[in-house]
Protein backbone atom coordinates (compact mmCIF):
# COMPACT_ATOMS: atom_id res chain seq x y z
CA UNK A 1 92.36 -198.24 16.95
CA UNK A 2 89.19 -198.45 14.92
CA UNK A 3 86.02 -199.79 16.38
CA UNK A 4 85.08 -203.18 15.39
CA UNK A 5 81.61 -204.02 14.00
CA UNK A 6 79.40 -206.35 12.54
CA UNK A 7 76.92 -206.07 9.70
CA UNK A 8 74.75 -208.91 9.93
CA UNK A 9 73.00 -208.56 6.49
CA UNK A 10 74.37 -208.16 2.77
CA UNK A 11 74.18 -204.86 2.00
CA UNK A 12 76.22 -202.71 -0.78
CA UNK A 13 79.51 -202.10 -1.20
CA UNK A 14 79.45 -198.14 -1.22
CA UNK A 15 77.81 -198.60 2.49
CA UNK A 16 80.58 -200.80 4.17
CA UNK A 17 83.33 -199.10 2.59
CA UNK A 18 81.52 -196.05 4.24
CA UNK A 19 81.42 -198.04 7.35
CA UNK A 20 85.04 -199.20 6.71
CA UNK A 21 86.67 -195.69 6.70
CA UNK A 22 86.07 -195.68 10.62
CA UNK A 23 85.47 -199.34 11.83
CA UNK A 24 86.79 -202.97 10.90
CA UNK A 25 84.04 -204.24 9.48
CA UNK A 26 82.86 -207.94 9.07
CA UNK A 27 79.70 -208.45 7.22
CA UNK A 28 77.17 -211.11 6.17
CA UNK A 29 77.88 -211.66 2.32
CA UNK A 30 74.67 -213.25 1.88
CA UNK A 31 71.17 -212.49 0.69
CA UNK A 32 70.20 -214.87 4.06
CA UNK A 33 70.12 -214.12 7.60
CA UNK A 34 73.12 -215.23 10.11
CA UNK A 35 71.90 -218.27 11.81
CA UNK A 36 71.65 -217.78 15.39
CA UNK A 37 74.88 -219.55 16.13
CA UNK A 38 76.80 -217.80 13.23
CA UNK A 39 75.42 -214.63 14.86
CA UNK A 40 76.46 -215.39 18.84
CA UNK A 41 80.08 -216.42 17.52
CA UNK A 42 80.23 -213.09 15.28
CA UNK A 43 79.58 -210.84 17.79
CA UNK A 44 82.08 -211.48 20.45
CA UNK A 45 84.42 -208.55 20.85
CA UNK A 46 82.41 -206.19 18.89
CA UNK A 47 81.88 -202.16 19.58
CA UNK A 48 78.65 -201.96 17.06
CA UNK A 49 76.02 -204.07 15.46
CA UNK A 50 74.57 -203.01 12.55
CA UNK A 51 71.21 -205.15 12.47
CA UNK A 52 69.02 -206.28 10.97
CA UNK A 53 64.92 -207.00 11.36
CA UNK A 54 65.41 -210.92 11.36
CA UNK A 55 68.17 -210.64 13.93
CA UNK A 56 67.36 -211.95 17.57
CA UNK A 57 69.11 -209.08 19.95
CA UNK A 58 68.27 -210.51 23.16
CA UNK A 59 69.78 -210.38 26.37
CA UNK A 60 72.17 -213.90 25.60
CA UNK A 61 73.45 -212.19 22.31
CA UNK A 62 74.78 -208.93 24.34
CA UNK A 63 76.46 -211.06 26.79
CA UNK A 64 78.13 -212.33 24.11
CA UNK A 65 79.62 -208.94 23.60
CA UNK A 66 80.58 -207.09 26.19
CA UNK A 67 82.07 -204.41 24.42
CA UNK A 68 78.86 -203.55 22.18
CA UNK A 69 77.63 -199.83 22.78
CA UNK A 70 75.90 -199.23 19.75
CA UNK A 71 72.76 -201.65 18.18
CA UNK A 72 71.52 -200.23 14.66
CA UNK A 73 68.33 -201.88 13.26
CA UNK A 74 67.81 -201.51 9.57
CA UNK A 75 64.38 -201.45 10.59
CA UNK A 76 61.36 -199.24 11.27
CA UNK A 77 60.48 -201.81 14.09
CA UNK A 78 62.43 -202.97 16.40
CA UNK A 79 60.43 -205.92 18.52
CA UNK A 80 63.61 -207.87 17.32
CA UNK A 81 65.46 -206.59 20.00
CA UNK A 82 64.94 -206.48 24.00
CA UNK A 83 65.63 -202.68 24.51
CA UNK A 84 64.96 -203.08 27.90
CA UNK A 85 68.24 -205.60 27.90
CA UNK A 86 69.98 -203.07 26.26
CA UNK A 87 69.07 -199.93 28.20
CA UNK A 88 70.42 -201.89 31.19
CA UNK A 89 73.57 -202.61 29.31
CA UNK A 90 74.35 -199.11 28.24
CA UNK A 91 73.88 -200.32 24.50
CA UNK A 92 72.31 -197.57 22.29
CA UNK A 93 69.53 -198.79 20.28
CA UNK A 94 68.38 -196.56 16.86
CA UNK A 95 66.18 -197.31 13.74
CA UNK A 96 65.39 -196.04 10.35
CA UNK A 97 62.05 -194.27 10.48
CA UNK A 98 59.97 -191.95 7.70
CA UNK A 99 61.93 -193.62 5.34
CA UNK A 100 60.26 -196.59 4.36
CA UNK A 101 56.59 -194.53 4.31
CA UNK A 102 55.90 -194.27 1.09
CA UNK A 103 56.96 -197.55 -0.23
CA UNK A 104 54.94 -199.39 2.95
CA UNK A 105 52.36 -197.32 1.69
CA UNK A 106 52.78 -198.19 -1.87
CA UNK A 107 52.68 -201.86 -1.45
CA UNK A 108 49.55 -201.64 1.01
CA UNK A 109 47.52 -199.93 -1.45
CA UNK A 110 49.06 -202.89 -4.65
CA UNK A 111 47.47 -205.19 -2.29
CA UNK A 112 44.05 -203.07 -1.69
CA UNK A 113 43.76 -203.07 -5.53
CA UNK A 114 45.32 -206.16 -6.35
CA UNK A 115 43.12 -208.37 -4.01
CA UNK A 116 39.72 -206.62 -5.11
CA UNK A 117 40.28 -206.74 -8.62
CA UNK A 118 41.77 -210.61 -8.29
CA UNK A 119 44.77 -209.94 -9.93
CA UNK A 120 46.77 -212.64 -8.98
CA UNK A 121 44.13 -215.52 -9.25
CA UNK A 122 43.22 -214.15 -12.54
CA UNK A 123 46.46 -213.91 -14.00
CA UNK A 124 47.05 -217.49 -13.02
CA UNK A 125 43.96 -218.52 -14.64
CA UNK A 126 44.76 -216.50 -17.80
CA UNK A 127 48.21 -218.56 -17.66
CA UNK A 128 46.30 -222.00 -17.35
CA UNK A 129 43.70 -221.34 -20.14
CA UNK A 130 40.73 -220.91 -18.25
CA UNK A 131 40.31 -217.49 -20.13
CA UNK A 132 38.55 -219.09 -23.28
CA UNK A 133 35.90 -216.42 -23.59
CA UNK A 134 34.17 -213.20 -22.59
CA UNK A 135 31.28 -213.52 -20.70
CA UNK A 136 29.27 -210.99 -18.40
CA UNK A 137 29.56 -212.85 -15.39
CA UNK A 138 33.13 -214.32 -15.84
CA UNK A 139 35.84 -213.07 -13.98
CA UNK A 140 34.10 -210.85 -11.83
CA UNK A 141 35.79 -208.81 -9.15
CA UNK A 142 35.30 -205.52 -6.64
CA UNK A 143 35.94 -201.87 -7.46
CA UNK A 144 37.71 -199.86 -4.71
CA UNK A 145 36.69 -196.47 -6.16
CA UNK A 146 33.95 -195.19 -3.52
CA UNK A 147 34.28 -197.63 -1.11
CA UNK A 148 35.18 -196.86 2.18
CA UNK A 149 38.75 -198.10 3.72
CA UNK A 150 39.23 -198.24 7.72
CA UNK A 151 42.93 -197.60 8.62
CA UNK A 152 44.09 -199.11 11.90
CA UNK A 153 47.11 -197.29 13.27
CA UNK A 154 47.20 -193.72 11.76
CA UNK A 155 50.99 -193.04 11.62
CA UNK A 156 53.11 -191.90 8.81
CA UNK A 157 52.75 -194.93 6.69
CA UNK A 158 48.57 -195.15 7.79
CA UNK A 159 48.41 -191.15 6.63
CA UNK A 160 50.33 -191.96 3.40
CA UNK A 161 47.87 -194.85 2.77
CA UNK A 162 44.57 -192.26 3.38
CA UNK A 163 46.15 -189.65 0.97
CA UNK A 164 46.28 -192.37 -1.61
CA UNK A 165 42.74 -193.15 -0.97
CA UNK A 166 41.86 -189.86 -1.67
CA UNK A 167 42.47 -190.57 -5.36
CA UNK A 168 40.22 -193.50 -5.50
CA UNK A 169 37.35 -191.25 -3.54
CA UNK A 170 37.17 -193.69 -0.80
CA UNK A 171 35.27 -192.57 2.65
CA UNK A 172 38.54 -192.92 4.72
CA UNK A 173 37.31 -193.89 8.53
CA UNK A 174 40.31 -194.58 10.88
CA UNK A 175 41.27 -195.46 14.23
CA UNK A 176 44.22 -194.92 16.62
CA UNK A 177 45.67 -194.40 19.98
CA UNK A 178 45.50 -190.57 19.48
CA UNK A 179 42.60 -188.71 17.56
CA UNK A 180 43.96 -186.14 15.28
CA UNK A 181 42.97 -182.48 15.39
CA UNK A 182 39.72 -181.54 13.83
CA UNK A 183 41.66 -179.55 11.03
CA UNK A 184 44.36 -182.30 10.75
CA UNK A 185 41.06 -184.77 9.76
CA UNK A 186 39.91 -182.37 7.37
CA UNK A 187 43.18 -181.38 5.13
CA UNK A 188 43.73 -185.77 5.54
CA UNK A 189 40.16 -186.48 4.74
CA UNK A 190 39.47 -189.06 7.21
CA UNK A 191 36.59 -189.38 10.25
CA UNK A 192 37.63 -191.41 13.37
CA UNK A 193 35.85 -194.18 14.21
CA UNK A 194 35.92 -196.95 17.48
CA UNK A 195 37.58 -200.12 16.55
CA UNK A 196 34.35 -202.14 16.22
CA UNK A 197 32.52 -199.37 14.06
CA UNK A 198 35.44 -199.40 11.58
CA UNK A 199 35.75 -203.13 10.93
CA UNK A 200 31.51 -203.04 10.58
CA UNK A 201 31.54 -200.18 8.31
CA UNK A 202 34.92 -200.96 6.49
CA UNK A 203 35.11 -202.66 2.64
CA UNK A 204 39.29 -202.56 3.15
CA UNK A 205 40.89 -202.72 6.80
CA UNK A 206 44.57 -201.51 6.47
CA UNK A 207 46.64 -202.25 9.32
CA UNK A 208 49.66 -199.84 9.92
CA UNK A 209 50.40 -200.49 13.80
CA UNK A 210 53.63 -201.28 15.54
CA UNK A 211 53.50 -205.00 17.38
CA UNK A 212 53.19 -205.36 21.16
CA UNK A 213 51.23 -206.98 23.66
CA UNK A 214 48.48 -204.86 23.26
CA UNK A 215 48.35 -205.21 19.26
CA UNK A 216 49.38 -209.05 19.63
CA UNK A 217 46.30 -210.96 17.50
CA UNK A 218 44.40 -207.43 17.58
CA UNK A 219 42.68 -209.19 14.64
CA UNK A 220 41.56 -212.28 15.73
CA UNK A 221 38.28 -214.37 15.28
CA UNK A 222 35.81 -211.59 17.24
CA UNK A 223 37.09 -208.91 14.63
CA UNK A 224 36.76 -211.15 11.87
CA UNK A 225 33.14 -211.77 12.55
CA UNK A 226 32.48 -208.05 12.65
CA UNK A 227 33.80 -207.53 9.50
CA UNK A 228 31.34 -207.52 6.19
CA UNK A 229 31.69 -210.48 4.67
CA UNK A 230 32.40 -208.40 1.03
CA UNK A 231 35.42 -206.74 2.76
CA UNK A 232 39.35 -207.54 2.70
CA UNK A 233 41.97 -207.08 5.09
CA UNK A 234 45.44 -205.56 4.26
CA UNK A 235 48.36 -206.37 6.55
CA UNK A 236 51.89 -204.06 5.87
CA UNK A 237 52.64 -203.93 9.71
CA UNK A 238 53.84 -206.66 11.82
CA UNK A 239 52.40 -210.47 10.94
CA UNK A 240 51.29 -211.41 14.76
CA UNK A 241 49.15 -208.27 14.51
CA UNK A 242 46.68 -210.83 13.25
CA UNK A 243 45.83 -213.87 14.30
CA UNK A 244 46.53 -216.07 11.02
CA UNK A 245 44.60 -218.84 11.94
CA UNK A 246 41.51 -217.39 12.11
CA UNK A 247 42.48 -215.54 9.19
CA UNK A 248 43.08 -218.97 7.65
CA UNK A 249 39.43 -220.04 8.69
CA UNK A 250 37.56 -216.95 8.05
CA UNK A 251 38.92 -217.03 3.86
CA UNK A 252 38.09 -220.66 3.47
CA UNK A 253 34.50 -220.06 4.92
CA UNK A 254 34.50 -216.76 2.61
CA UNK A 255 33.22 -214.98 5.75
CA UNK A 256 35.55 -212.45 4.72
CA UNK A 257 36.00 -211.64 0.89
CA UNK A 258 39.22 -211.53 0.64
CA UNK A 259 42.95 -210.48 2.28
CA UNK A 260 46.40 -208.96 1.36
CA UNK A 261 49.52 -209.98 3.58
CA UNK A 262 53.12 -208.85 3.83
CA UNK A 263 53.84 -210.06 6.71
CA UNK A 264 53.41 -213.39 8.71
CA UNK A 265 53.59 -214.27 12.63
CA UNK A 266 56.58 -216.84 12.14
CA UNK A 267 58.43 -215.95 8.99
CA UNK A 268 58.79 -217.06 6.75
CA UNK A 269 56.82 -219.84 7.72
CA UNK A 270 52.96 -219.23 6.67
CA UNK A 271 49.99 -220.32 8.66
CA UNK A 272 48.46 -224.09 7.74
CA UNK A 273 46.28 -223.54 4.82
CA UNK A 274 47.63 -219.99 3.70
CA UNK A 275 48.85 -221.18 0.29
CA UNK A 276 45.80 -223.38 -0.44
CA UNK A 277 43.37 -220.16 -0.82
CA UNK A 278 43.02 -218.33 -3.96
CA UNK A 279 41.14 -215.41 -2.47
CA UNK A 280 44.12 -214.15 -0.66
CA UNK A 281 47.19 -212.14 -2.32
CA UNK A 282 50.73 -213.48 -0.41
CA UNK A 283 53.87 -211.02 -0.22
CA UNK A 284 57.10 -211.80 1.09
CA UNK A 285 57.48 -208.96 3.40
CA UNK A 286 59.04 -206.29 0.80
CA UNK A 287 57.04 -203.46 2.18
CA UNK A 288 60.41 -201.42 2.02
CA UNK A 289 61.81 -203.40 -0.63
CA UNK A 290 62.35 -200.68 -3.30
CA UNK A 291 65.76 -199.70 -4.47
CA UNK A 292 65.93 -196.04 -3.13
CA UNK A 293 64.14 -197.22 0.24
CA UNK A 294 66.07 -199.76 0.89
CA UNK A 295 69.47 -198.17 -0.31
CA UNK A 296 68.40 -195.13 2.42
CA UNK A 297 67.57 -197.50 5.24
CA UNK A 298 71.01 -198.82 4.91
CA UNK A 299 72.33 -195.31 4.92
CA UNK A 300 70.67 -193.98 7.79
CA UNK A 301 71.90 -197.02 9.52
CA UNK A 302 75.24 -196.92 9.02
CA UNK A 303 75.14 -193.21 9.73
CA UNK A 304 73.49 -194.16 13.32
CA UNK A 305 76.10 -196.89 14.02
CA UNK A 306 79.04 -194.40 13.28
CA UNK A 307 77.15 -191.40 15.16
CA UNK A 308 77.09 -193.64 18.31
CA UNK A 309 80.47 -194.98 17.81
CA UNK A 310 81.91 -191.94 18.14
CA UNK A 311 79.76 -190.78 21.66
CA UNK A 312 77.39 -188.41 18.82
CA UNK A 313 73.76 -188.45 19.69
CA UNK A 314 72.35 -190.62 16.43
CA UNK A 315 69.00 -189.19 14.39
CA UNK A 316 67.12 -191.93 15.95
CA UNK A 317 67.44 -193.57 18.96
CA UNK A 318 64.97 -195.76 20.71
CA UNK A 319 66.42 -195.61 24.45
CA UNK A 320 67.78 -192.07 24.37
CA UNK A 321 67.85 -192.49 28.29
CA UNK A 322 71.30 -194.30 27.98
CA UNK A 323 72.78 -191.64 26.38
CA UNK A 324 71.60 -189.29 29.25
CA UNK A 325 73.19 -191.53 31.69
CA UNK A 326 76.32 -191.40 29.71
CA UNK A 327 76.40 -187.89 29.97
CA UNK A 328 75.79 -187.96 33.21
């Protein structure tokens, strides 16, 4: 009997009939998430979930299906689901890392260049006439070449953003949990620097670090204030990494120049006031949202659900301590 699953977003044909030649598949048709009651209802008598970011996995959704072994986010992150539920359950939890790195890192440095040199207010104004003349003070905006960019959270996607900077000839200072090797900082070209010295010294703060309770609001007013009031803040990572309403008040008081966002604490609602600022570019978290990214995600997912379906160790697995149990 083949296992039954659910795919809970719209994805391609070629990947559930992949899916399909194993499992009985039910799938969201959609371009929309399941509503949480759609969801609860759909996964009763499952054996795999094939998630997705937006998806609430908590511990009320897996009592909904007893028979679930396998959950695979489509997802780098996965502070969507309550692994620690999960790991009690016997449920194997994987994601899709590496994959998404250069197209996170892609999109953070579109917003490094597009917020400096104004290129969405601009454009507007070009659409609404205000471009009647040249002038040497009109339109004015920030180069990035030179400048130096702090990078919070130097993982894959925070290396592939410094190796772009390297192009530009930006001072690259960054900061993480672990300091890299001396030679590592030398082939990468980047000097570490304490939290507080980066966000003084920094004309671009990139943030590339997974959410928690230790990264919750890791930018909030204090870190705003240190920041130089000609500098911008770029956020590819998780939204509640930064505390948007002190974002909101910091851009409206210009104390910082200028910000880049992808992602939001409660999406995709934005913060009060968000919309209202022209000094801040506004993305609807698409980070991974290119066609071979995305198409690979999928992939890798659907290879991780099947892998775990069929009592295979997956690529990726965020609990692997189940599957020692089960072997046990």
């Amino acid at each position: 009997m083949k296992h039954k699953i659910l795919v809970s977003g719209h994805l391609t044909e070629d990947i559930l009939s992949l899916l399909a030649r194993e499992c009985d598949v039910r799938a969201n048709g959609e371009d929309r998430p399941m509503d949480r009651a759609a969801l609860l209802e759909a996964v009763a008598g499952v054996d795999g979930l094939l998630a997705m970011i937006t998806d609430g996995i908590d511990a009320e959704l897996m009592d909904r299906a007893p028979r679930l072994r396998v959950v695979s986010n489509m997802a780098v992150g996965y502070n969507n689901i309550d692994v620690a539920a999960a790991t009690a359950r016997g449920i194997v939890v994987t994601n899709t890392p590496g994959i998404l790195t250069e197209a996170t890192a892609e999109l953070a440095f579109a917003l490094i260049l597009a917020t400096a040199r104004r290129v969405v207010d601009l454009d507007r104004r070009t659409r609404a006439g205000e471009w009647t003349c040249w002038a040497p003070l009109l339109f004015l905006s920030r180069e990035v070449s030179g400048k130096t960019l702090g990078v919070v959270g130097l993982g894959r996607i925070g290396k592939a953003v410094a190796r772009r900077a390297q192009a530009f000839g930006m001072k690259v200072l960054y900061h993480s949990r672990s300091r890299l090797k001396p030679e590592e900082e030398r082939d990468l070209g980047v000097e570490y620097a304490e939290r507080d010295e980066l966000l003084r010294k920094a004309d671009f703060v990139s943030l590339h670090v997974p959410l928690s309770g230790e990264t919750r609001h890791l930018i909030g007013p204090r870190e705003l204030r240190l920041m130089k009031q000609t500098s911008y803040l770029i956020n590819t990572s998780r939204g509640a990494v930064v505390d948007e309403a002190a974002l909101v008040e910091a851009l409206r008081e210009k104390r910082i120049e200028g910000a880049g966002l992808d992602v939001y604490e409660n999406e995709p609602l934005l913060a009060p006031g968000l919309t209202a600022l022209d000094n801040v570019v506004l993305m609807p978290h698409v980070g991974s949202a290119t066609y071979e990214t995305r198409m690979e995600m999928a992939r890798m997912a659907a290879d991780h659900l099947l892998a775990g379906l069929r009592g295979q160790r997956p690529a990726h697995v965020v609990n692997p301590e189940v599957l020692s149990r089960r072997r046990g």
